[in-house]
C-alpha atoms as a PDB file:
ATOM      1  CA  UNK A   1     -30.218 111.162-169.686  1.00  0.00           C
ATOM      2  CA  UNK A   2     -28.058 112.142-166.925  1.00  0.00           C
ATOM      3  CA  UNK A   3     -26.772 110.610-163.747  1.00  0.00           C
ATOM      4  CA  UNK A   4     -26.535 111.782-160.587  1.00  0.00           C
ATOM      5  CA  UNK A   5     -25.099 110.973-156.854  1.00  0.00           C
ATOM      6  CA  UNK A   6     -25.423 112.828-153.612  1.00  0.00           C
ATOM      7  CA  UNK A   7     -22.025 114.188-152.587  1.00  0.00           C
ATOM      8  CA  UNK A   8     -21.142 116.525-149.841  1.00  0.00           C
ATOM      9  CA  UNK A   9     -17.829 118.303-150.799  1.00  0.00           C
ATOM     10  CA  UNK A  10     -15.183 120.047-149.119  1.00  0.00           C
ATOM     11  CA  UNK A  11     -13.839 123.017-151.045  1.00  0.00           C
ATOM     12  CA  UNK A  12     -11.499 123.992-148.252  1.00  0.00           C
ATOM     13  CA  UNK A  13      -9.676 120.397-148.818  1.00  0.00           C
ATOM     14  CA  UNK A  14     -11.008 120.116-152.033  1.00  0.00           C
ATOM     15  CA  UNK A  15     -12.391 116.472-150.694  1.00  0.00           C
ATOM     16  CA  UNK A  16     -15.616 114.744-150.896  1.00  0.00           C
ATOM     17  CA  UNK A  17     -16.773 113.962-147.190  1.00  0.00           C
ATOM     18  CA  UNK A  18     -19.162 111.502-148.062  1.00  0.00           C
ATOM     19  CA  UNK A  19     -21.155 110.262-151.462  1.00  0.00           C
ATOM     20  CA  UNK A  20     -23.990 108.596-148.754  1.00  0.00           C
ATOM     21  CA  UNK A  21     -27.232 110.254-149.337  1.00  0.00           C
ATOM     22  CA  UNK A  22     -28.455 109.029-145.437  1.00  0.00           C
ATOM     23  CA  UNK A  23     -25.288 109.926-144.102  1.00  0.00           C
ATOM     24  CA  UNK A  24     -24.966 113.560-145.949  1.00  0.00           C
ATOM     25  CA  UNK A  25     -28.501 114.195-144.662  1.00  0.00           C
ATOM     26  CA  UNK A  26     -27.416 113.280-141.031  1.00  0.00           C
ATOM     27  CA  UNK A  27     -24.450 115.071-141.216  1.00  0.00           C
ATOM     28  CA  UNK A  28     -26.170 118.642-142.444  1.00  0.00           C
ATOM     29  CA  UNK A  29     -29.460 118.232-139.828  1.00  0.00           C
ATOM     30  CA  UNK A  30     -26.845 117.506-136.791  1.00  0.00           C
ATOM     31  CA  UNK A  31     -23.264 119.078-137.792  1.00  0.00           C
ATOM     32  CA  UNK A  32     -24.084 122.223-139.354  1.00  0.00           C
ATOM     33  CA  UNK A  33     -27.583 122.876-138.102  1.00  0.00           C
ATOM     34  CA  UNK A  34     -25.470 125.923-136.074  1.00  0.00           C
ATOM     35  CA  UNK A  35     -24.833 127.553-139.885  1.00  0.00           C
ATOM     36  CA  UNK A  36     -28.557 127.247-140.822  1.00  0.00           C
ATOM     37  CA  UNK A  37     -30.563 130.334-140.952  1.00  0.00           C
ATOM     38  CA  UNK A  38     -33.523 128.474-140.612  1.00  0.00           C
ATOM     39  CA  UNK A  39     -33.759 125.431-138.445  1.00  0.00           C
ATOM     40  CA  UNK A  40     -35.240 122.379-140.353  1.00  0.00           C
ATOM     41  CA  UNK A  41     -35.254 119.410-139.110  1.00  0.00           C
ATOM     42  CA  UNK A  42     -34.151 116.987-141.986  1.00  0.00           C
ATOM     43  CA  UNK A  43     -34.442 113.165-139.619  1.00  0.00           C
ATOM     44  CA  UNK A  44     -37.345 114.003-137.164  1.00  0.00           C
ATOM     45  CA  UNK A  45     -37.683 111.557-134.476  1.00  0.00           C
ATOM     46  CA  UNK A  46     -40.988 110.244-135.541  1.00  0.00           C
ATOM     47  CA  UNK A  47     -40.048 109.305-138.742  1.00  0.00           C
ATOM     48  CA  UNK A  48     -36.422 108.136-138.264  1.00  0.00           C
ATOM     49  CA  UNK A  49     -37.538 104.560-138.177  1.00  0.00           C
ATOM     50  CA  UNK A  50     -39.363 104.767-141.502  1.00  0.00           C
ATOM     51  CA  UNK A  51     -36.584 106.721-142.993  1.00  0.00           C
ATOM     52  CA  UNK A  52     -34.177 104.043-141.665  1.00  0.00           C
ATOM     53  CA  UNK A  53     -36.338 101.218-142.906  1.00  0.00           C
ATOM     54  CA  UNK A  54     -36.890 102.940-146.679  1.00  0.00           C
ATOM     55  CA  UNK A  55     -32.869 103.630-146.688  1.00  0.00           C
ATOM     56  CA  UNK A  56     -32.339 100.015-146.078  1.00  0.00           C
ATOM     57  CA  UNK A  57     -34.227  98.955-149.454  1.00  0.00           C
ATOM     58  CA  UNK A  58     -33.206 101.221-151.596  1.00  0.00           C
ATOM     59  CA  UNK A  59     -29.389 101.057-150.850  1.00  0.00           C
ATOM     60  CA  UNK A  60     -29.609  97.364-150.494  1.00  0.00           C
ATOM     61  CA  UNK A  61     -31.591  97.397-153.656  1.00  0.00           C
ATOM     62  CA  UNK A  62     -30.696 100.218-155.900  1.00  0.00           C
ATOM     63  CA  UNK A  63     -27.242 101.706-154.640  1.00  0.00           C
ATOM     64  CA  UNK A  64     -25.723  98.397-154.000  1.00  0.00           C
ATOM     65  CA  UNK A  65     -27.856  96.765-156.857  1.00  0.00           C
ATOM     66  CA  UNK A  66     -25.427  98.216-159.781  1.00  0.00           C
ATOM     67  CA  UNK A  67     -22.256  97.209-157.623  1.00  0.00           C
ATOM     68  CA  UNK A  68     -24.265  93.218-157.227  1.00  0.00           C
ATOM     69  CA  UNK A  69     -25.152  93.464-160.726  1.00  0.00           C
ATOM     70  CA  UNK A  70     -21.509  94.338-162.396  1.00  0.00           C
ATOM     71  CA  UNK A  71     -19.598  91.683-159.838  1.00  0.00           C
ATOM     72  CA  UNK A  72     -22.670  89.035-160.591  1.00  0.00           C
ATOM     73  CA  UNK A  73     -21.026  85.768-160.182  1.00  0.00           C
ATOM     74  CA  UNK A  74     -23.538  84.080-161.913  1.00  0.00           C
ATOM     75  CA  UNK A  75     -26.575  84.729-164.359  1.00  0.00           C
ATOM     76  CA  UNK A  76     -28.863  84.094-161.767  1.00  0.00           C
ATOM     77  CA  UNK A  77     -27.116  86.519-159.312  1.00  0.00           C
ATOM     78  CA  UNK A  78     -27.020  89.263-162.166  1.00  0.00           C
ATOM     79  CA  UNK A  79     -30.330  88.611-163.560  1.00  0.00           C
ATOM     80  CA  UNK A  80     -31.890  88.818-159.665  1.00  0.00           C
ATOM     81  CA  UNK A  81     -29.739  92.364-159.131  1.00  0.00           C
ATOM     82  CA  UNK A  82     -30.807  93.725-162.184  1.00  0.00           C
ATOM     83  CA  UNK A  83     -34.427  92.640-161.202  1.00  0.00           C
ATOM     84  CA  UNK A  84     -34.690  94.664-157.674  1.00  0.00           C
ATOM     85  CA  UNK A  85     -33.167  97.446-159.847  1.00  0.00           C
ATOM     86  CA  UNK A  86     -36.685  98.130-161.564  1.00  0.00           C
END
């Protein structure tokens, strides 16, 4: 099994810009729409607050959830991290 992240990379720096999947898709629907042959709209209006709302779980839940898990202070805190992980 394989892992992977989001990561939108800059090969003229040869610098990742950013590694947040919300952020990467704001970025390409406002900051390079103008280099798009085809206009698609990746954060419509009507659904930015569900988008918003969905982002908040998982990276509350999942993307910080392995960073809550490995810094666990406690069992509890690492067994309740691991938990929202599944």
């Amino acid at each position: 099994m394989a892992a992977t992240v989001p990561v939108l990379f800059d090969k003229k720096t040869n610098t990742i810009v950013s590694n947040e999947s919300i952020e990467i898709m704001k970025m390409l629907n406002q900051e390079f729409e103008n280099l798009a042959e085809k206009k698609i709209d990746l954060y419509p209006s009507h659904l930015k607050a569900s988008i918003d709302e969905n982002y908040d779980w998982i990276y509350n839940n999942i993307s910080n959830g392995v960073y809550k898990s490995g810094f666990a202070q406690s069992q509890e805190a690492y067994t309740e991290a691991c938990t929202n992980l599944f």
